[in-house]
PDB file of N, CA and C in Angstrom:
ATOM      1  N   UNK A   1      48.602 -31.160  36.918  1.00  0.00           N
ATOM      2  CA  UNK A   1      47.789 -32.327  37.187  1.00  0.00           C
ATOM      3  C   UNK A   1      47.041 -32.712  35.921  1.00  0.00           C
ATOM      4  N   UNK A   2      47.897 -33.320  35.313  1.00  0.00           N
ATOM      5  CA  UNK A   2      47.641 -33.922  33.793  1.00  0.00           C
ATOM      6  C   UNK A   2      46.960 -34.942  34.310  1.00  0.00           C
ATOM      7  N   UNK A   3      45.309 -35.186  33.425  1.00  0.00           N
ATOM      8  CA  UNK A   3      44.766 -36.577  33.312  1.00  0.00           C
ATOM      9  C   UNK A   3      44.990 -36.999  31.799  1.00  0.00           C
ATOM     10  N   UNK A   4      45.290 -38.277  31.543  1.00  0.00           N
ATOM     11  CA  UNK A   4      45.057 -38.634  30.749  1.00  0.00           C
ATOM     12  C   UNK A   4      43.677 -39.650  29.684  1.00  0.00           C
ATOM     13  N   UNK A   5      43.070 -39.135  28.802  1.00  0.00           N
ATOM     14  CA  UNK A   5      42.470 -39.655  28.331  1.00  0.00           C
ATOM     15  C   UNK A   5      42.216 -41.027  27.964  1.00  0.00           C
ATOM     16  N   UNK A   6      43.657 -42.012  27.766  1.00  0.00           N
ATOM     17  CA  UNK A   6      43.609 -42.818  27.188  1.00  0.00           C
ATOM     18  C   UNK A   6      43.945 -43.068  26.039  1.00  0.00           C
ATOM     19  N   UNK A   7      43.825 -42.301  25.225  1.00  0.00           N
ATOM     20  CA  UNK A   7      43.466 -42.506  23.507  1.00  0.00           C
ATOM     21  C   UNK A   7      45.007 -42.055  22.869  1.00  0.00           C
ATOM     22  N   UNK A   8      45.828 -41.194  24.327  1.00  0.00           N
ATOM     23  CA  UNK A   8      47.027 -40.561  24.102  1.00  0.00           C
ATOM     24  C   UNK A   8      46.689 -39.555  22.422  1.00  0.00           C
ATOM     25  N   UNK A   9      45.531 -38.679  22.867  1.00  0.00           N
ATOM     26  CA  UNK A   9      45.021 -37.670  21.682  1.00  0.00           C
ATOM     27  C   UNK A   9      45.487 -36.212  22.818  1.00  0.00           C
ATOM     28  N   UNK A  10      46.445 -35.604  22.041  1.00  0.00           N
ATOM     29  CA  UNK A  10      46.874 -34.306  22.803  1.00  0.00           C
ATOM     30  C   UNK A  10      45.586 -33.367  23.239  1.00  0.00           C
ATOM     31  N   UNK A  11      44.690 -33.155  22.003  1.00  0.00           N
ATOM     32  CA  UNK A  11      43.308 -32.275  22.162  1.00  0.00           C
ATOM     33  C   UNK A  11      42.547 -32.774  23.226  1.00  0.00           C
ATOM     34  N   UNK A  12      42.547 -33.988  23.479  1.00  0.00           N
ATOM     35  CA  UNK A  12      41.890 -34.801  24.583  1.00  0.00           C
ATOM     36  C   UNK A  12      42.243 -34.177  25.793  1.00  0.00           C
ATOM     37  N   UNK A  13      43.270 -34.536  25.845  1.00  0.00           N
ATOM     38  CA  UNK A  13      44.173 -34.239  27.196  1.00  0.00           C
ATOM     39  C   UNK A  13      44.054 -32.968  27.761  1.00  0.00           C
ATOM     40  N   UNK A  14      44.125 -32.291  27.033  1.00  0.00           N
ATOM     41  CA  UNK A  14      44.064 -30.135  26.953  1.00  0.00           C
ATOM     42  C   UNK A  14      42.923 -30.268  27.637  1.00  0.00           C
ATOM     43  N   UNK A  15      41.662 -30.628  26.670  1.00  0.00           N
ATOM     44  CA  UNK A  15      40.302 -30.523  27.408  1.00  0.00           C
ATOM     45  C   UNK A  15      40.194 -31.397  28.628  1.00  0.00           C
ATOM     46  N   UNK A  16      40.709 -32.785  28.523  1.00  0.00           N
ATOM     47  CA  UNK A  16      40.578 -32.948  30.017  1.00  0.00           C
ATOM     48  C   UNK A  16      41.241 -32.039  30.954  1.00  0.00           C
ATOM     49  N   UNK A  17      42.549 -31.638  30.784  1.00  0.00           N
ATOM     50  CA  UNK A  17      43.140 -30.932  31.798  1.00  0.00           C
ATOM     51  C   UNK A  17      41.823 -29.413  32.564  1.00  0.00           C
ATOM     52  N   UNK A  18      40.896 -28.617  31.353  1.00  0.00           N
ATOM     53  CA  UNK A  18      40.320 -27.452  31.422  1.00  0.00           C
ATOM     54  C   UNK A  18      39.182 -28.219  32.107  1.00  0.00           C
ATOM     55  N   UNK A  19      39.607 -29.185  31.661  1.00  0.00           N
ATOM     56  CA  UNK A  19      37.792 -29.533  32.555  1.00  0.00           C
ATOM     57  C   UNK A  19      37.830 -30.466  33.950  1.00  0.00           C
ATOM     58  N   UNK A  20      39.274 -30.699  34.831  1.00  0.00           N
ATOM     59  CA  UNK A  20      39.226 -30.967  35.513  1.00  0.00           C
ATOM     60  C   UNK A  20      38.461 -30.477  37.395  1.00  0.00           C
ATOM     61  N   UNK A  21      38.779 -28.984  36.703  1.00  0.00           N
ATOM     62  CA  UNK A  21      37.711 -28.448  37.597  1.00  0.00           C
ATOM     63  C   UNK A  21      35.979 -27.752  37.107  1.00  0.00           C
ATOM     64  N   UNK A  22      35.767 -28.693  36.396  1.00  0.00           N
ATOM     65  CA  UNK A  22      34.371 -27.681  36.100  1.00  0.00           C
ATOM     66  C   UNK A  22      33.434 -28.663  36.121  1.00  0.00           C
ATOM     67  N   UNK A  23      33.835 -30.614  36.480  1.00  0.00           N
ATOM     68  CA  UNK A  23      32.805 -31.023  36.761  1.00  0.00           C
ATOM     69  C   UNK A  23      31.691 -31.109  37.685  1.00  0.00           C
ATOM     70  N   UNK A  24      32.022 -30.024  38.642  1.00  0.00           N
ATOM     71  CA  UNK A  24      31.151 -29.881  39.539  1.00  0.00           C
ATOM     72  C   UNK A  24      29.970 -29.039  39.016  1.00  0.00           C
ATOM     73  N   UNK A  25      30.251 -28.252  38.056  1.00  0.00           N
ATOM     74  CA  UNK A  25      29.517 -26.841  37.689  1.00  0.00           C
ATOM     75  C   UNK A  25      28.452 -27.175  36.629  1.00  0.00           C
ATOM     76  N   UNK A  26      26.886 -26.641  36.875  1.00  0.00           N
ATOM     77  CA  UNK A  26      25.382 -26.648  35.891  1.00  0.00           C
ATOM     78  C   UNK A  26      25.907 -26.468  34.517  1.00  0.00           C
ATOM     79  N   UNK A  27      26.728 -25.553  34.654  1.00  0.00           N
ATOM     80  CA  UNK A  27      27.291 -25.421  33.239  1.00  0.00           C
ATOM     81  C   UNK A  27      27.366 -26.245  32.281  1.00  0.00           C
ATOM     82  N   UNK A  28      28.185 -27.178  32.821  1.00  0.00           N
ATOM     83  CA  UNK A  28      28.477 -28.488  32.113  1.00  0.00           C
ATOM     84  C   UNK A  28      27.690 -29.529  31.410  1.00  0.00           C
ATOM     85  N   UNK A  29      26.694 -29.511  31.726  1.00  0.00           N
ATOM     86  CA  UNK A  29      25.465 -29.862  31.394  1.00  0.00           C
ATOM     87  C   UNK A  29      25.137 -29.691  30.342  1.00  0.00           C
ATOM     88  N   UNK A  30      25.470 -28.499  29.873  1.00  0.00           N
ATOM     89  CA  UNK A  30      24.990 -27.723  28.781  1.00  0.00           C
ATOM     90  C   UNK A  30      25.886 -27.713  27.647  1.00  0.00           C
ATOM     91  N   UNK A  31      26.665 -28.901  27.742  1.00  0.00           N
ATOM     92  CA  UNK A  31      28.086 -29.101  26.646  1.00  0.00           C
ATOM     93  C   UNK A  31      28.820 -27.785  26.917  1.00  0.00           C
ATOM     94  N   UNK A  32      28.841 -27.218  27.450  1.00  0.00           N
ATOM     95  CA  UNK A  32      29.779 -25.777  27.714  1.00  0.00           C
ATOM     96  C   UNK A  32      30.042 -25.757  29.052  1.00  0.00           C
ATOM     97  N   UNK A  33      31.584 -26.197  29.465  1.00  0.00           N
ATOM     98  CA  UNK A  33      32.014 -26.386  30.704  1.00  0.00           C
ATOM     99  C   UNK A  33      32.252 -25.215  30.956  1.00  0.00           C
ATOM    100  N   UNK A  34      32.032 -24.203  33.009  1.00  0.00           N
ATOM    101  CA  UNK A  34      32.055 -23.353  32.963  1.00  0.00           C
ATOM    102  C   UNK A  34      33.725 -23.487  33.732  1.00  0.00           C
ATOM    103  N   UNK A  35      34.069 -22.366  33.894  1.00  0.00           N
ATOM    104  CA  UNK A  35      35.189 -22.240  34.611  1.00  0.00           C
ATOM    105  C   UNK A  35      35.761 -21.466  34.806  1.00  0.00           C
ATOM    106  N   UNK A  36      36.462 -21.246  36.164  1.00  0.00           N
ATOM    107  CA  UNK A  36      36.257 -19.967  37.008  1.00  0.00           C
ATOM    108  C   UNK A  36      37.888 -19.061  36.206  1.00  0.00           C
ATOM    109  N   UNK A  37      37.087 -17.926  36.974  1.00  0.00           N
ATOM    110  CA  UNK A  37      38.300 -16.943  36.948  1.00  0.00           C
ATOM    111  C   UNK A  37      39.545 -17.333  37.543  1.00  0.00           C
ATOM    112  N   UNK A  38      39.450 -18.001  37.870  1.00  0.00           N
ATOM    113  CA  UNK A  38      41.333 -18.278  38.941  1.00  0.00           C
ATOM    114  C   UNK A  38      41.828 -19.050  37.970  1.00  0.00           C
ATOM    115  N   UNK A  39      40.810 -20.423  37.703  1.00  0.00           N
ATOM    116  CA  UNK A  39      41.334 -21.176  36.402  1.00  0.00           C
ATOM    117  C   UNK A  39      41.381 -20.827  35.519  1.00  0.00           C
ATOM    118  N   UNK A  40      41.130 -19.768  34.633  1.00  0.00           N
ATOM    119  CA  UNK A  40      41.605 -19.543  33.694  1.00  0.00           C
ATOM    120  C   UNK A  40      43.199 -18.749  33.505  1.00  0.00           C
ATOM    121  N   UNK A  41      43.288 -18.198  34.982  1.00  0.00           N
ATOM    122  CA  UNK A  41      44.583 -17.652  35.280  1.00  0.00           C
ATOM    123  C   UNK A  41      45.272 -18.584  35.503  1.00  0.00           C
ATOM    124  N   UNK A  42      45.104 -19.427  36.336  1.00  0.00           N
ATOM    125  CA  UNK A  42      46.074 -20.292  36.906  1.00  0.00           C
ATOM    126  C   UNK A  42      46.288 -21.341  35.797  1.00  0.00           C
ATOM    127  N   UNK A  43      45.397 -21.824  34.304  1.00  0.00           N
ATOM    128  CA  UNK A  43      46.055 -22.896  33.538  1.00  0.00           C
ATOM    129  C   UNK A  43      45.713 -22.228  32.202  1.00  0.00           C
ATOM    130  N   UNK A  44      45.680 -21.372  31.624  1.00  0.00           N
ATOM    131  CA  UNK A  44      45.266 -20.368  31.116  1.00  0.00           C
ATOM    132  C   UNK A  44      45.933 -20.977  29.520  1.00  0.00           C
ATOM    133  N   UNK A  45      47.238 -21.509  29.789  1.00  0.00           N
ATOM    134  CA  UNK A  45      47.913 -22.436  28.688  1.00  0.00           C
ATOM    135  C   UNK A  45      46.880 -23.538  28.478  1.00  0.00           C
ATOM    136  N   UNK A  46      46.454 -24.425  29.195  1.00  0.00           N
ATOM    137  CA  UNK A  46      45.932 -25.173  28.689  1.00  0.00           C
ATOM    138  C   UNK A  46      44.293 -25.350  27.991  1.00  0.00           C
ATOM    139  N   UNK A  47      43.760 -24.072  29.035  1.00  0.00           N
ATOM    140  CA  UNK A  47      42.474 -23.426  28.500  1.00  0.00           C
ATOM    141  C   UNK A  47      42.498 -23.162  26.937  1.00  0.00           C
ATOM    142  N   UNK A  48      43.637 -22.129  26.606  1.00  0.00           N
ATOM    143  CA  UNK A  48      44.015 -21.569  25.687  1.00  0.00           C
ATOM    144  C   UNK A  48      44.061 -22.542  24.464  1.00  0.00           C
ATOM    145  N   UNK A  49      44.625 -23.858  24.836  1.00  0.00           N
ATOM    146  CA  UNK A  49      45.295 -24.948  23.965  1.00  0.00           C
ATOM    147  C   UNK A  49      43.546 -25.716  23.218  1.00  0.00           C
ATOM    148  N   UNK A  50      42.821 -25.402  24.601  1.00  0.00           N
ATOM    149  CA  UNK A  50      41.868 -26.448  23.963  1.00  0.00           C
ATOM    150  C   UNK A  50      40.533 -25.711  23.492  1.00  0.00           C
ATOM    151  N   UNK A  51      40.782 -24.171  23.688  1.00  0.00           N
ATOM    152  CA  UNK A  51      39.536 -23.148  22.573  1.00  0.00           C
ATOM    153  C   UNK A  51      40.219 -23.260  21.488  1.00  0.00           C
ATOM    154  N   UNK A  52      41.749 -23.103  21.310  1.00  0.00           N
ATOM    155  CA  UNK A  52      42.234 -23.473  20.022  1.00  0.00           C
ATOM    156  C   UNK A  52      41.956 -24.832  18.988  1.00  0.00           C
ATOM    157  N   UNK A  53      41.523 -25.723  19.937  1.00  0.00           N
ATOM    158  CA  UNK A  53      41.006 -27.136  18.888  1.00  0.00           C
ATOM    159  C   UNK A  53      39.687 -26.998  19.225  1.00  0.00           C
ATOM    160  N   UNK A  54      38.702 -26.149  19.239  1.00  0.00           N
ATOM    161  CA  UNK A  54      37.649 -26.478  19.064  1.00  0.00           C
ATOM    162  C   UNK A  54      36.666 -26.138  20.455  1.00  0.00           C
ATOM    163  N   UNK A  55      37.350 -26.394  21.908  1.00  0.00           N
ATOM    164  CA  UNK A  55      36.179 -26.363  22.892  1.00  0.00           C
ATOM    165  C   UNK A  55      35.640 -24.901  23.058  1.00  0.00           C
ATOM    166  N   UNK A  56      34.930 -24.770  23.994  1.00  0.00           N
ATOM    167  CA  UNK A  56      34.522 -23.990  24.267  1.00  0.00           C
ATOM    168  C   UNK A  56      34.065 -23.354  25.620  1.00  0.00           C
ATOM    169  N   UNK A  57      34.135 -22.295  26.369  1.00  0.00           N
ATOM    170  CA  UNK A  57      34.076 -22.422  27.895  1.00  0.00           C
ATOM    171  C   UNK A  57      32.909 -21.096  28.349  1.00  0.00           C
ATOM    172  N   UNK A  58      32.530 -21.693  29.087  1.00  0.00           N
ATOM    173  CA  UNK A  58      31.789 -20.183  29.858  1.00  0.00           C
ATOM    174  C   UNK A  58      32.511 -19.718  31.160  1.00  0.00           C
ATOM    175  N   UNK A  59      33.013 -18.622  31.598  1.00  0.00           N
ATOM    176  CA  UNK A  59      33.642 -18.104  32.646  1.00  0.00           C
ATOM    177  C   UNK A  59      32.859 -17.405  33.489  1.00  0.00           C
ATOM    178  N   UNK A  60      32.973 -17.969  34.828  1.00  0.00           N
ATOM    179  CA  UNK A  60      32.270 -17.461  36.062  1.00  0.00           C
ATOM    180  C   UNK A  60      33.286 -16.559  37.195  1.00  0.00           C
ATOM    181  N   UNK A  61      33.052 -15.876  37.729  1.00  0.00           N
ATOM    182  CA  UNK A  61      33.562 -15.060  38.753  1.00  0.00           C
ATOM    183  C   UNK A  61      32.235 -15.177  40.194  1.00  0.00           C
ATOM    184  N   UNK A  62      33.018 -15.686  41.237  1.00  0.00           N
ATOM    185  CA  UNK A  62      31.864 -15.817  42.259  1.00  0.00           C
ATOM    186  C   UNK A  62      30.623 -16.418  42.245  1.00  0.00           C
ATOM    187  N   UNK A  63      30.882 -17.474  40.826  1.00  0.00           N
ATOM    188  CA  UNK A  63      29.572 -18.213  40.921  1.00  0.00           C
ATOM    189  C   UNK A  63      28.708 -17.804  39.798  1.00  0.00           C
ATOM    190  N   UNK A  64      29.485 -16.509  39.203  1.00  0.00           N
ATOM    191  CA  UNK A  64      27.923 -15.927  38.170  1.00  0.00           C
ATOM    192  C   UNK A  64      28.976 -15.715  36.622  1.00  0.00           C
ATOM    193  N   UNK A  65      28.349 -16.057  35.765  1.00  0.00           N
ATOM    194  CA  UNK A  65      28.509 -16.338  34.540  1.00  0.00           C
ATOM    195  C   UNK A  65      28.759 -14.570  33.950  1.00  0.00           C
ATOM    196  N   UNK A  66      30.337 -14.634  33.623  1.00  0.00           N
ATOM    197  CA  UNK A  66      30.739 -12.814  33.241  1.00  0.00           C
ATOM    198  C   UNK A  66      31.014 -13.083  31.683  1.00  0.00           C
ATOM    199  N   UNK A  67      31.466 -14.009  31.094  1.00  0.00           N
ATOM    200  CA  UNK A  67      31.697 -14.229  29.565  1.00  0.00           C
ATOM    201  C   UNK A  67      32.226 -15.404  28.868  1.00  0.00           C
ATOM    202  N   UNK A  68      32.530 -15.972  27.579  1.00  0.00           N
ATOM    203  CA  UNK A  68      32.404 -16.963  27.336  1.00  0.00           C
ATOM    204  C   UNK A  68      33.711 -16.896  26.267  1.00  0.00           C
ATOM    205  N   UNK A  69      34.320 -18.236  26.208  1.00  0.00           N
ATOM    206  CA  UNK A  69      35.571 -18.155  25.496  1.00  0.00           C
ATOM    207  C   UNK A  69      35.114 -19.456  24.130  1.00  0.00           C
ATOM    208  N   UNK A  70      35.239 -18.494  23.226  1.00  0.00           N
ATOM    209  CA  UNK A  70      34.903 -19.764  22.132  1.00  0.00           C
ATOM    210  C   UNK A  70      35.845 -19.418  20.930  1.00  0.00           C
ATOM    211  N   UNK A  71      36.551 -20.518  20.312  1.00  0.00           N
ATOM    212  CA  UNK A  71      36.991 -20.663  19.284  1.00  0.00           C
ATOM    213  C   UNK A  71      36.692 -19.651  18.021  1.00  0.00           C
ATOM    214  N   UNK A  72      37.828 -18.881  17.169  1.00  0.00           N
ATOM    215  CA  UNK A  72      37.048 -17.915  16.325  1.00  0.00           C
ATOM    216  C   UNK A  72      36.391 -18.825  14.985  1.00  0.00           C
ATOM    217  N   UNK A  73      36.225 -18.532  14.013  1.00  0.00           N
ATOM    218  CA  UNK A  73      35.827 -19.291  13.015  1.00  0.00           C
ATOM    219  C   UNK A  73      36.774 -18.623  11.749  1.00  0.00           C
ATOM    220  N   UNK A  74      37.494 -19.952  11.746  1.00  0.00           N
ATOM    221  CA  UNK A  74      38.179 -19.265  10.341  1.00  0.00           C
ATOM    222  C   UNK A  74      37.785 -19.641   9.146  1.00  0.00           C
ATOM    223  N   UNK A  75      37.578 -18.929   8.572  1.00  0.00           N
ATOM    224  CA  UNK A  75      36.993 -18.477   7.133  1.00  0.00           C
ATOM    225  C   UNK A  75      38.336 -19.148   5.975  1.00  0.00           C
ATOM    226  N   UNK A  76      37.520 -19.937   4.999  1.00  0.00           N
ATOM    227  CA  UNK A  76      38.053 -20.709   3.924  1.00  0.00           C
ATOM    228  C   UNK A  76      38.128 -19.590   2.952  1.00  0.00           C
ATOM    229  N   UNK A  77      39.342 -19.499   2.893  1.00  0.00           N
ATOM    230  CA  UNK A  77      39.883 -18.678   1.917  1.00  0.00           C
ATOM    231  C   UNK A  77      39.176 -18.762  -0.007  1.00  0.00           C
ATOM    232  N   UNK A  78      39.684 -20.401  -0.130  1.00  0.00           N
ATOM    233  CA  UNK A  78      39.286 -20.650  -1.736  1.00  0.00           C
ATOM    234  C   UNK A  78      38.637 -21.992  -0.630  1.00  0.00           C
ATOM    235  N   UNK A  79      37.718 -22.122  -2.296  1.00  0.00           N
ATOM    236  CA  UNK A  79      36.844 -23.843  -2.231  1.00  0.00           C
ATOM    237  C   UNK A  79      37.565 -25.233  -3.282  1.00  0.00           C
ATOM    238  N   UNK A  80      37.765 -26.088  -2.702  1.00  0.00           N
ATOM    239  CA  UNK A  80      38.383 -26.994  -3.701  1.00  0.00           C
ATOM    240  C   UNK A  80      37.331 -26.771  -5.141  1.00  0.00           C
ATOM    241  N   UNK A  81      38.019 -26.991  -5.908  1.00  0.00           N
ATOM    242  CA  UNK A  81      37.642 -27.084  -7.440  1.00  0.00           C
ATOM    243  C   UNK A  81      36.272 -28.082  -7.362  1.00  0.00           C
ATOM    244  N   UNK A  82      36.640 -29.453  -7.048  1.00  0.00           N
ATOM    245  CA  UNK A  82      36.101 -30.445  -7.052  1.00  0.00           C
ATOM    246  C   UNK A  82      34.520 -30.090  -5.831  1.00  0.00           C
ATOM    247  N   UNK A  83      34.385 -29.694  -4.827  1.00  0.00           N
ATOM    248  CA  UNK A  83      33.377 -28.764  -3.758  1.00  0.00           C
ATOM    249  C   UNK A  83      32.702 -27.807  -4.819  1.00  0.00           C
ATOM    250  N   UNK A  84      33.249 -27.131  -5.553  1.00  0.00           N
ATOM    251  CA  UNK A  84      32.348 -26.021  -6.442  1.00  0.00           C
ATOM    252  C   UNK A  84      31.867 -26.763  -7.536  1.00  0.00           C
ATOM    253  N   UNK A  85      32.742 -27.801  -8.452  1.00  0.00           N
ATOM    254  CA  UNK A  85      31.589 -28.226  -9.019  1.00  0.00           C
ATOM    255  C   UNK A  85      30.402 -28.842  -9.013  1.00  0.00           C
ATOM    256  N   UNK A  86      30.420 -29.971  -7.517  1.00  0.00           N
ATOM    257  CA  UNK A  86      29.566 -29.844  -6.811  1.00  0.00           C
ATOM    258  C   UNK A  86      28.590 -29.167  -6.563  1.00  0.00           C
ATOM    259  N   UNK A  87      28.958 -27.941  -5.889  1.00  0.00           N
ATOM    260  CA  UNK A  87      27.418 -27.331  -5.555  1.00  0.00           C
ATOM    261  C   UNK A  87      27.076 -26.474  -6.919  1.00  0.00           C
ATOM    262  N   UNK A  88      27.910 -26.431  -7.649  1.00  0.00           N
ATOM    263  CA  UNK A  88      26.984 -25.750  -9.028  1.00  0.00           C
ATOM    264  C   UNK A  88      25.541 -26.937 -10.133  1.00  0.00           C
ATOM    265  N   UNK A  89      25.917 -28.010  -9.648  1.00  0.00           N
ATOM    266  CA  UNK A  89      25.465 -28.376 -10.452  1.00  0.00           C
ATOM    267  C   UNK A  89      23.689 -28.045 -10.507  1.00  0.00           C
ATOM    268  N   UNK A  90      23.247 -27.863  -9.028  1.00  0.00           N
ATOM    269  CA  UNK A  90      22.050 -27.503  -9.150  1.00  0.00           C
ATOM    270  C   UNK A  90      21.564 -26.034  -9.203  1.00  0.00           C
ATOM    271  N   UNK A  91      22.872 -25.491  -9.521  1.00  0.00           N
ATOM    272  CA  UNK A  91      22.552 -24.021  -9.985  1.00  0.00           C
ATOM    273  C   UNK A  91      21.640 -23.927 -10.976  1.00  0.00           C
ATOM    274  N   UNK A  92      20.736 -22.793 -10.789  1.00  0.00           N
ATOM    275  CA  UNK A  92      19.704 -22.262 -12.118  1.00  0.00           C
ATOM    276  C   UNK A  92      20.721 -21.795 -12.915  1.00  0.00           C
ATOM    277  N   UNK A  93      20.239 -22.095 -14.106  1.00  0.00           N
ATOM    278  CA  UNK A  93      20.941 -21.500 -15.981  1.00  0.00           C
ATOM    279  C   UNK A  93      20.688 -19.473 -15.742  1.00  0.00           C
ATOM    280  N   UNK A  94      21.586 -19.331 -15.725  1.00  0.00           N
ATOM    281  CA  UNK A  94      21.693 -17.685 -15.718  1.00  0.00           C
ATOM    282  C   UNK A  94      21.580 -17.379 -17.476  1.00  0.00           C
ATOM    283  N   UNK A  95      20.501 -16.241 -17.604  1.00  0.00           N
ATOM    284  CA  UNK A  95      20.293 -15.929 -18.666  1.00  0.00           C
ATOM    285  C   UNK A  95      20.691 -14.628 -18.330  1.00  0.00           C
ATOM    286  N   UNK A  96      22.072 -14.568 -19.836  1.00  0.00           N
ATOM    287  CA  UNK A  96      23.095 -13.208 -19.120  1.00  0.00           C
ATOM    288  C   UNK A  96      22.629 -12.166 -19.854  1.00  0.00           C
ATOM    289  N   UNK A  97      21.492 -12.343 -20.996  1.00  0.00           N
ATOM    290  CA  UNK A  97      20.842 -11.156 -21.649  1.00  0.00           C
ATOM    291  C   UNK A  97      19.963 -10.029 -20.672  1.00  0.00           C
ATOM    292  N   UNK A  98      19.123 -10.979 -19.230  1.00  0.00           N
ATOM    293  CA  UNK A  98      18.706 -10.522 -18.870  1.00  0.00           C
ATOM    294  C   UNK A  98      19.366 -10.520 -17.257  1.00  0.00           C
ATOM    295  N   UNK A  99      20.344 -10.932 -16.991  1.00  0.00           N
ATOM    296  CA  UNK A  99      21.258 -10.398 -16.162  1.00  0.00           C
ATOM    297  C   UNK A  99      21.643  -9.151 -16.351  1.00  0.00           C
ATOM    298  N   UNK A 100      22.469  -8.875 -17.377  1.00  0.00           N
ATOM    299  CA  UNK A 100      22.556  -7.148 -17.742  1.00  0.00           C
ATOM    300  C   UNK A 100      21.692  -6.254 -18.031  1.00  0.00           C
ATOM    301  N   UNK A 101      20.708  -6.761 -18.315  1.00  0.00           N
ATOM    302  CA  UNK A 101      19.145  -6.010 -18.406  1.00  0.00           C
ATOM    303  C   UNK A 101      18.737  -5.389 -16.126  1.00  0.00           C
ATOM    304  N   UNK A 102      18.610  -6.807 -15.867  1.00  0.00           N
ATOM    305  CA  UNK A 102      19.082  -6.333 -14.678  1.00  0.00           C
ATOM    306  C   UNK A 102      19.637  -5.603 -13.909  1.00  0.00           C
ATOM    307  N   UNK A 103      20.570  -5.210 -14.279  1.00  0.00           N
ATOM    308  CA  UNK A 103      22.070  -4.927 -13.686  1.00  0.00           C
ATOM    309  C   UNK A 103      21.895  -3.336 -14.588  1.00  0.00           C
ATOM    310  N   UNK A 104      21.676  -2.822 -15.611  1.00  0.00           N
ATOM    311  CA  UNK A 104      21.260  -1.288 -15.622  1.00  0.00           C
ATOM    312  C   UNK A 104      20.205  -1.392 -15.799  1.00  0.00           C
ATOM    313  N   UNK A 105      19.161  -1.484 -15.232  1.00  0.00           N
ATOM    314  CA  UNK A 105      17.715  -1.027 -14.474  1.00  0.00           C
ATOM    315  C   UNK A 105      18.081  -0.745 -13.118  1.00  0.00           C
ATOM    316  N   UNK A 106      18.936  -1.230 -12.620  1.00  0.00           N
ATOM    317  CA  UNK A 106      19.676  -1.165 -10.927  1.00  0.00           C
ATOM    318  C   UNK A 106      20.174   0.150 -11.004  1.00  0.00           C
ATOM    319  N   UNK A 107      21.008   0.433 -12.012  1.00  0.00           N
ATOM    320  CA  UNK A 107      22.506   0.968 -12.207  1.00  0.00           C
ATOM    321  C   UNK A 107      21.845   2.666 -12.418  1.00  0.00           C
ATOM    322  N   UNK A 108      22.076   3.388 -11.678  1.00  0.00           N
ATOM    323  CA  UNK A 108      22.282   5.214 -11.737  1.00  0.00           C
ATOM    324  C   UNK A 108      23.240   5.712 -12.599  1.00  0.00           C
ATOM    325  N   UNK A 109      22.521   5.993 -13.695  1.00  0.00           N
ATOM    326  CA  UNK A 109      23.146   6.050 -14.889  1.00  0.00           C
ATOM    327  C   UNK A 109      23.973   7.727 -14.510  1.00  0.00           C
ATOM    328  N   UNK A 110      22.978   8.665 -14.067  1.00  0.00           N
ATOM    329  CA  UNK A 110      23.357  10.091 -13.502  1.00  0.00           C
ATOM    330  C   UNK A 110      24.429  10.287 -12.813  1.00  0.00           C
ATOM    331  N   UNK A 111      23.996   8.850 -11.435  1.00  0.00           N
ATOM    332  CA  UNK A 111      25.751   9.051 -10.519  1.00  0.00           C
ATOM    333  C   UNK A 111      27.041   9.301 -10.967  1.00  0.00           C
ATOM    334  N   UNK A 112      27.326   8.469 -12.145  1.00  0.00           N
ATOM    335  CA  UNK A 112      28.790   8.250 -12.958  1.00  0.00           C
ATOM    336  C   UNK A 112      28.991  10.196 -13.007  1.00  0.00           C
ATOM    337  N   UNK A 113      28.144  11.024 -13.515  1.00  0.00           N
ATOM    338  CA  UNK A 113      28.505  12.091 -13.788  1.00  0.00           C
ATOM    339  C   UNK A 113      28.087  13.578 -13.340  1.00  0.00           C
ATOM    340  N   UNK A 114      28.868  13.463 -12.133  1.00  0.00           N
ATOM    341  CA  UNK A 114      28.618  14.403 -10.951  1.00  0.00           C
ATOM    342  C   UNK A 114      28.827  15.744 -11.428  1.00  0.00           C
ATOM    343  N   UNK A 115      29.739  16.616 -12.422  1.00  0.00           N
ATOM    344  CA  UNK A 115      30.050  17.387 -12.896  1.00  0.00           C
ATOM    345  C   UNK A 115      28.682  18.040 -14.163  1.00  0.00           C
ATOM    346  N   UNK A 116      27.640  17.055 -14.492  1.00  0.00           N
ATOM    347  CA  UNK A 116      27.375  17.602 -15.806  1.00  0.00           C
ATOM    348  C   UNK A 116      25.449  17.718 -14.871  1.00  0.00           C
ATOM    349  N   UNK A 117      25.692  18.014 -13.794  1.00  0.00           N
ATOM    350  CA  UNK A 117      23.847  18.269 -12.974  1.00  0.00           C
ATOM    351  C   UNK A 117      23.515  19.267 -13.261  1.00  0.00           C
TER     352      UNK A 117
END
């Protein structure tokens, strides 16, 4: 029982389909449609389809809220070239004399040589 959105946008459709039964539910309210345990069994493809673009669901059993299905966050590997020079520009000037000055005042000079205590 496909609704269609209109816009003929597949992501649309997914989420309408997951959210055909959860407009009854407080949940919803809360931009986080809830939806039951049967539905997630019984359309579980299309649930599936639309945490994959983005939605997000809270799952109830008997009325009471047991856990929540949300999209993972995938992590950007590299940053475009053009994005980093960007945010460098308001980087502070690193003074690398006292970066390494830094960096052994930190540094356990002893650790390196476990053999000579």
């Amino acid at each position: 029982m496909q609704r269609s959105s209109g816009c003929g946008c597949r992501t649309r459709a997914l989420v309408s389909v997951a959210l055909d039964s959860t407009r009854c539910y407080p949940g919803y309210v809360s931009g986080q449609p809830e939806i039951t345990q049967r539905d997630l069994r019984n359309k579980s493809r299309e649930i599936m389809d639309a945490v994959e673009h983005g939605q997000s669901f809270t799952v109830t059993r008997d009325g009471y809220r047991i856990g929540e299905l949300i999209p993972l966050r995938r992590r950007r590997r590299l940053v475009p070239r053009q994005e980093f020079i960007a945010m460098s520009r308001n980087a502070p000037a690193v003074d690398l004399e006292a970066f390494r000055a830094d960096q052994d005042a930190a540094l356990d000079h002893e650790a390196g040589r476990p053999y000579e205590r």
